[in-house]
C-alpha atoms as a PDB file:
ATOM      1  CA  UNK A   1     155.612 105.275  33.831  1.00  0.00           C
ATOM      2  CA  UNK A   2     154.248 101.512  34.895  1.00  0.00           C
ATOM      3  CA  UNK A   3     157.603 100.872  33.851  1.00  0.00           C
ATOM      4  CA  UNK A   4     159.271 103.412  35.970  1.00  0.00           C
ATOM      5  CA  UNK A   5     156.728 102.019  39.258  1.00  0.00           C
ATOM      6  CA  UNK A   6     157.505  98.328  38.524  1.00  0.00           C
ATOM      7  CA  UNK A   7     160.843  98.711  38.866  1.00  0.00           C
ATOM      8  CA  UNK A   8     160.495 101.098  42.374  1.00  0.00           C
ATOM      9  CA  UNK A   9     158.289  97.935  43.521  1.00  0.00           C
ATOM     10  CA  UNK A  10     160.660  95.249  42.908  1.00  0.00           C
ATOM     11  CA  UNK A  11     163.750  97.657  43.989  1.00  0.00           C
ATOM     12  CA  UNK A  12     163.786  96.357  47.343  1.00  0.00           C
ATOM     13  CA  UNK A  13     163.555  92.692  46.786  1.00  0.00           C
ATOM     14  CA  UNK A  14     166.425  92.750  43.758  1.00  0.00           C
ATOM     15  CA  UNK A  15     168.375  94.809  45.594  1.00  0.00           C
ATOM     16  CA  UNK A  16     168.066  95.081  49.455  1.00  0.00           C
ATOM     17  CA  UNK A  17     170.587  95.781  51.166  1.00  0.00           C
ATOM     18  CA  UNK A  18     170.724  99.025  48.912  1.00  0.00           C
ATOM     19  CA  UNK A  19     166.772  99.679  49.493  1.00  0.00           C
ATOM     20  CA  UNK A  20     167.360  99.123  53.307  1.00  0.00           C
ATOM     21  CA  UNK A  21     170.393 101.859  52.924  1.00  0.00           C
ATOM     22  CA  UNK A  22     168.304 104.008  51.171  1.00  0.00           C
ATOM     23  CA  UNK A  23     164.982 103.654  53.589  1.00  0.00           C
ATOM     24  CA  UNK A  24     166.729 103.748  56.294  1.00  0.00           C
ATOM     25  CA  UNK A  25     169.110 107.381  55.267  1.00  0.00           C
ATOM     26  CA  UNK A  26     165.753 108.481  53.486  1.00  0.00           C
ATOM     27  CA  UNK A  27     163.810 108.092  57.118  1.00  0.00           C
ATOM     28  CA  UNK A  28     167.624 109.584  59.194  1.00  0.00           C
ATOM     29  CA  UNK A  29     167.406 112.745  56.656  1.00  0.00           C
ATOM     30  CA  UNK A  30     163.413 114.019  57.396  1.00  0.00           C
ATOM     31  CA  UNK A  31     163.591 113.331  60.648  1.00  0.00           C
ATOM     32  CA  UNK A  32     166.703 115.133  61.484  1.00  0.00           C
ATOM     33  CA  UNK A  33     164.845 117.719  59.865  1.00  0.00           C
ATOM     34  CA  UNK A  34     162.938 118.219  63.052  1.00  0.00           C
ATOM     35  CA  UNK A  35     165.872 119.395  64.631  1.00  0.00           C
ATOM     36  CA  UNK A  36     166.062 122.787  62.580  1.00  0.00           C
ATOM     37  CA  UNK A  37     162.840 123.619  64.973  1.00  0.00           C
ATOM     38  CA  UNK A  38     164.652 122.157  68.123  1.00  0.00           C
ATOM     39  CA  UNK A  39     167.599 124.433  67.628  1.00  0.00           C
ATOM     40  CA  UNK A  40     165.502 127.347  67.732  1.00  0.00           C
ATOM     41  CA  UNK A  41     164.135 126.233  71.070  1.00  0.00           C
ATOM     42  CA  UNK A  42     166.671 124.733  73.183  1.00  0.00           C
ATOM     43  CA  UNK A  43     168.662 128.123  72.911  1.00  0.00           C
ATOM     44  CA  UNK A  44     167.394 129.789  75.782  1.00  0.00           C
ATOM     45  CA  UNK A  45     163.890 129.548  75.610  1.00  0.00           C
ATOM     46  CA  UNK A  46     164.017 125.197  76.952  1.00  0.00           C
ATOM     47  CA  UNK A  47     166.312 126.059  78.985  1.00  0.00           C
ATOM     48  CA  UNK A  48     164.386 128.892  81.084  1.00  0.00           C
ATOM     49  CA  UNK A  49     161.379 125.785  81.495  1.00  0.00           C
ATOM     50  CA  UNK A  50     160.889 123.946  84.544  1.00  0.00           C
ATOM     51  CA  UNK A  51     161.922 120.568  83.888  1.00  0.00           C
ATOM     52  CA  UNK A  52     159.681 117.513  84.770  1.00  0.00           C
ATOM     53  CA  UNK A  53     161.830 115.020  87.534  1.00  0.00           C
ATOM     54  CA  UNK A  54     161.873 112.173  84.746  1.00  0.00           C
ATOM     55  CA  UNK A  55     163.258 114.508  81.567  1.00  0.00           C
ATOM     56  CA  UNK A  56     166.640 112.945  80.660  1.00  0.00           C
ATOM     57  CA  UNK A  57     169.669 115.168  79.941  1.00  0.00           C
ATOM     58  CA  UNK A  58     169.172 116.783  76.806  1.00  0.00           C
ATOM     59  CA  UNK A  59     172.360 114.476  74.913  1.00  0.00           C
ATOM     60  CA  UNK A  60     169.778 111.045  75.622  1.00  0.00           C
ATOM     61  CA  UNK A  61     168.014 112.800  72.989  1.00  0.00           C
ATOM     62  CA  UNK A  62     169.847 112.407  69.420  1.00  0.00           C
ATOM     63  CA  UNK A  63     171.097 108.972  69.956  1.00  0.00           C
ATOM     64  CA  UNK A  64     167.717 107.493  70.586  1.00  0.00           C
ATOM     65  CA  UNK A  65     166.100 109.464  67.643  1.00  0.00           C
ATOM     66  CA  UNK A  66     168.506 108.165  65.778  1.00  0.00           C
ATOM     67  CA  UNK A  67     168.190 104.597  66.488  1.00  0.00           C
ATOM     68  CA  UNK A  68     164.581 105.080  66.410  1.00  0.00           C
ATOM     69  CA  UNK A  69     164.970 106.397  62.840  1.00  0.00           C
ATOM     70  CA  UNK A  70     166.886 103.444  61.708  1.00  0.00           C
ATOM     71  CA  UNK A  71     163.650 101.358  63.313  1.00  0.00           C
ATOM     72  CA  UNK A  72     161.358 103.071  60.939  1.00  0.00           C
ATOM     73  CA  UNK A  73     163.183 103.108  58.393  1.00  0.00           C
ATOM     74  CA  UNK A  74     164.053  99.154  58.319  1.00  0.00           C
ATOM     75  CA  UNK A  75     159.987  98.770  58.659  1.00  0.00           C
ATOM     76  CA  UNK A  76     159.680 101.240  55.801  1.00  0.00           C
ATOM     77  CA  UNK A  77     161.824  98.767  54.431  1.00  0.00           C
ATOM     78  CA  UNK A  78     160.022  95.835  54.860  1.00  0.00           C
ATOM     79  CA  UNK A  79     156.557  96.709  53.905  1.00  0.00           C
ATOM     80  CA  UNK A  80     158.636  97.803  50.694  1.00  0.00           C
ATOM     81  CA  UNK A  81     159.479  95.046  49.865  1.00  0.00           C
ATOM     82  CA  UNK A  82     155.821  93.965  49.488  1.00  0.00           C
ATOM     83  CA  UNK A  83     154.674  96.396  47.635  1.00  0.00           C
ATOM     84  CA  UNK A  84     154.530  93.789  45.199  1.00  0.00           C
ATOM     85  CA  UNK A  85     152.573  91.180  46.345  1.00  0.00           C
ATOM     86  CA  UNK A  86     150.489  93.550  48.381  1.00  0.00           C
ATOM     87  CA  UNK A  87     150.296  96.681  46.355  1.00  0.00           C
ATOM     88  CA  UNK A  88     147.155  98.080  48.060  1.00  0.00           C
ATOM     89  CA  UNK A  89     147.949  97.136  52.047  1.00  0.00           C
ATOM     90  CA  UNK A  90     151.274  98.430  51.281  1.00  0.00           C
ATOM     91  CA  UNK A  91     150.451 102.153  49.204  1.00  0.00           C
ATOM     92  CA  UNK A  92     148.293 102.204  52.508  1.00  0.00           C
ATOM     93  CA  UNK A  93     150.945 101.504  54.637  1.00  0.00           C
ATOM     94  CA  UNK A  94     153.388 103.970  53.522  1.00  0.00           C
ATOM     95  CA  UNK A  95     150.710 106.683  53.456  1.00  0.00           C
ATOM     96  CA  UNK A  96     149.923 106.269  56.954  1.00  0.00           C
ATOM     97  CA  UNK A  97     153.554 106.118  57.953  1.00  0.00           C
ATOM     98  CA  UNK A  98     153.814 109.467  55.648  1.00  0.00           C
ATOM     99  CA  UNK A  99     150.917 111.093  57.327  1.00  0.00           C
ATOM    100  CA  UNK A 100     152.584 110.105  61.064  1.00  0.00           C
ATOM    101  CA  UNK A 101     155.951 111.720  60.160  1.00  0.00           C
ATOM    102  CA  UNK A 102     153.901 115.230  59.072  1.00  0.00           C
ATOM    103  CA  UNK A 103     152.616 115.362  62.781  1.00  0.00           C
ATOM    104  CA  UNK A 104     156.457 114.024  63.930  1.00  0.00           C
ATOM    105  CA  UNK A 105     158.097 116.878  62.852  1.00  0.00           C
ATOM    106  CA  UNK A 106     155.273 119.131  63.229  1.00  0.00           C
ATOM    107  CA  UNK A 107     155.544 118.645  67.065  1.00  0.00           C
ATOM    108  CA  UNK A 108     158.920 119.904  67.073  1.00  0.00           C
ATOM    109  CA  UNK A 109     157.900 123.054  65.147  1.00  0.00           C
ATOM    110  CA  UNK A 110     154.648 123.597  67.379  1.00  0.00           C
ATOM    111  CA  UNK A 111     156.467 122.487  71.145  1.00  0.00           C
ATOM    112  CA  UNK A 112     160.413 123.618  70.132  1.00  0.00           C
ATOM    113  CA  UNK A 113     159.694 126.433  66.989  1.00  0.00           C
ATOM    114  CA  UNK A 114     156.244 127.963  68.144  1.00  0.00           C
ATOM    115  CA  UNK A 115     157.893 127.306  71.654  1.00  0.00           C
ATOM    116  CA  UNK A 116     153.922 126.566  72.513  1.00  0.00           C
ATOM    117  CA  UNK A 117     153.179 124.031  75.311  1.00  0.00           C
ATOM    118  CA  UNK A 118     149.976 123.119  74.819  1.00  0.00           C
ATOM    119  CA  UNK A 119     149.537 122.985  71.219  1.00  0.00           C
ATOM    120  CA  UNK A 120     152.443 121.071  71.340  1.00  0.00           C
ATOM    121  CA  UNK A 121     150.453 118.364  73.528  1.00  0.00           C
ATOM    122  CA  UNK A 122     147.595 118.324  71.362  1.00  0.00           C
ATOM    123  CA  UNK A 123     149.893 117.496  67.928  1.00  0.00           C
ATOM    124  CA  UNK A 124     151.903 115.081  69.648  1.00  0.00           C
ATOM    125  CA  UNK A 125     148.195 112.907  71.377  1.00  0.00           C
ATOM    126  CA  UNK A 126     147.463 112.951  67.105  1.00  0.00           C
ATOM    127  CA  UNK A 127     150.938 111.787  66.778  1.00  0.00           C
ATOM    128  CA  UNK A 128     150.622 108.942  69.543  1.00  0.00           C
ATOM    129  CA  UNK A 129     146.833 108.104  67.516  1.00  0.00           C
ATOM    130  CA  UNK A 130     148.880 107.666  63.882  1.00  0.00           C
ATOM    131  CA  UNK A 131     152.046 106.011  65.022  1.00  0.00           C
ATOM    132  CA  UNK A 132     149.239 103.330  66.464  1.00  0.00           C
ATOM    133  CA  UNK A 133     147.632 103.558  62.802  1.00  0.00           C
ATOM    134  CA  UNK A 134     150.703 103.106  61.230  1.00  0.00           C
ATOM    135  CA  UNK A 135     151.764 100.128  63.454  1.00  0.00           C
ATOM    136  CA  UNK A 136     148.237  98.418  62.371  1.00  0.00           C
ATOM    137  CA  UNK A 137     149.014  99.466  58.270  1.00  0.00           C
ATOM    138  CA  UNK A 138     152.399  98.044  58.994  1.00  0.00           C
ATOM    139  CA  UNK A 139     151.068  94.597  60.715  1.00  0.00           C
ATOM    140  CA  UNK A 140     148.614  93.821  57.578  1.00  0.00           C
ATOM    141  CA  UNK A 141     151.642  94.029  55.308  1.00  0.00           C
ATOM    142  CA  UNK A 142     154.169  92.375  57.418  1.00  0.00           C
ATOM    143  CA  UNK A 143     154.039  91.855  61.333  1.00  0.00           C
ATOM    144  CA  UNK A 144     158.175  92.887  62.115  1.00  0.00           C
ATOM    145  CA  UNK A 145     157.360  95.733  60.320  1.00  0.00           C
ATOM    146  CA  UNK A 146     154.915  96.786  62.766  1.00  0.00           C
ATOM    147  CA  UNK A 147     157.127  95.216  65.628  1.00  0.00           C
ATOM    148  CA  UNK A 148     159.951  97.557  65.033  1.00  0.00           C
ATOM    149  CA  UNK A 149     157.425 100.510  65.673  1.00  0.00           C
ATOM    150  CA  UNK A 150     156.499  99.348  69.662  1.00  0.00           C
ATOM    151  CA  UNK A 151     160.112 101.099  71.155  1.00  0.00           C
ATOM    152  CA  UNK A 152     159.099 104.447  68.719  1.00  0.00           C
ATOM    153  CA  UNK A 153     155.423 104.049  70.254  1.00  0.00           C
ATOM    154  CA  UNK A 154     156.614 103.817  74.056  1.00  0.00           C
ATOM    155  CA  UNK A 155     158.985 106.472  73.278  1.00  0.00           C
ATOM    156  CA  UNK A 156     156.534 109.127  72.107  1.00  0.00           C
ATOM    157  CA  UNK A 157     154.256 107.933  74.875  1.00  0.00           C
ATOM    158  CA  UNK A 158     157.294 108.895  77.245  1.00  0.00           C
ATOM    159  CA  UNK A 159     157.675 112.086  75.429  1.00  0.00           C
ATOM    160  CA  UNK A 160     153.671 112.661  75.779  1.00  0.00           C
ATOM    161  CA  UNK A 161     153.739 112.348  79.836  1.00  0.00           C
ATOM    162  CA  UNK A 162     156.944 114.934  79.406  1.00  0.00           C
ATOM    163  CA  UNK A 163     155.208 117.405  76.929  1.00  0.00           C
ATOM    164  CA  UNK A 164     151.969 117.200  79.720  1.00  0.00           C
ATOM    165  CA  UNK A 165     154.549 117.855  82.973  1.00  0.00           C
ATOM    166  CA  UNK A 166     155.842 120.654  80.959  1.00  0.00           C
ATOM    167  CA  UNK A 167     153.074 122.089  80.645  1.00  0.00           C
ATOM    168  CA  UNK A 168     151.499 121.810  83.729  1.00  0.00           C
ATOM    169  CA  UNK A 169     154.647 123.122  85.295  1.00  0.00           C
ATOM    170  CA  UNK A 170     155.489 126.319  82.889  1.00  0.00           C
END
């Protein structure tokens, strides 16, 4: 088994353009599983909301998840590839970053699934709290790490002013 973990450890730094691949498709693949929830609710329940002034056409959507995706996932990356030389900052790390992307894709089954508002505010504030967690656990292992998080950050703060508007207007 320590043989088995070693190995994972030193995976990114033997091979990494094939561990940046694989964070990067690994972080792509859960969080497109988000959109399972969002199908159910753009039907015709989003549709039927009044839409806050600043909401962008629903298309802006995919494109920046994805990029923002491929952000995590090269950070993922990167505090892999000390998991070596910083096992403990690093199991942190990733267990933040694990614990973040619960409440990520919870908020699309609360706001998009549950098709509830409010609740959907409240997951996404605990989201907003643990992305800024995981940017700190990302900065102690390796600061561009933590960097690549700041567009995801000002993104879900956007998304937080929309999920309040929508609310307050529906």
């Amino acid at each position: 088994m320590t043989s088995l973990r070693s190995t994972f450890r030193r995976f990114p730094n033997t091979r990494p353009l094939l561990a940046l691949g694989l964070a990067i498709l690994t972080v792509e693949l859960v969080g497109v599983s988000g959109a399972v929830f969002t199908a159910q609710g753009l039907g015709e329940w989003y549709g039927t909301l009044q839409r806050p002034a600043l909401a962008p056409p629903n298309w802006v959507f995919g494109p920046v998840w994805t990029a923002l995706f491929a952000l995590m996932g090269t950070g993922l990356w990167l505090v892999w590839r000390q998991a070596e030389s910083a096992p403990q900052d690093a199991r942190l790390a990733v267990g933040v970053f694990s614990a973040h992307f619960v409440f990520n894709l919870g908020w699309s089954a609360v706001f998009f699934g549950r098709q509830e508002i409010g609740l959907g505010l409240a997951v996404i504030v605990v989201l907003w709290m643990l992305i800024v967690a995981t940017i700190w656990a990302f900065n102690r292992v390796d600061r561009r790490a933590a960097i690549l998080l700041v567009p995801y950050l000002v993104w879900v703060s956007f998304a937080a002013y929309l999920n309040y508007q929508f609310w307050i207007l529906n």
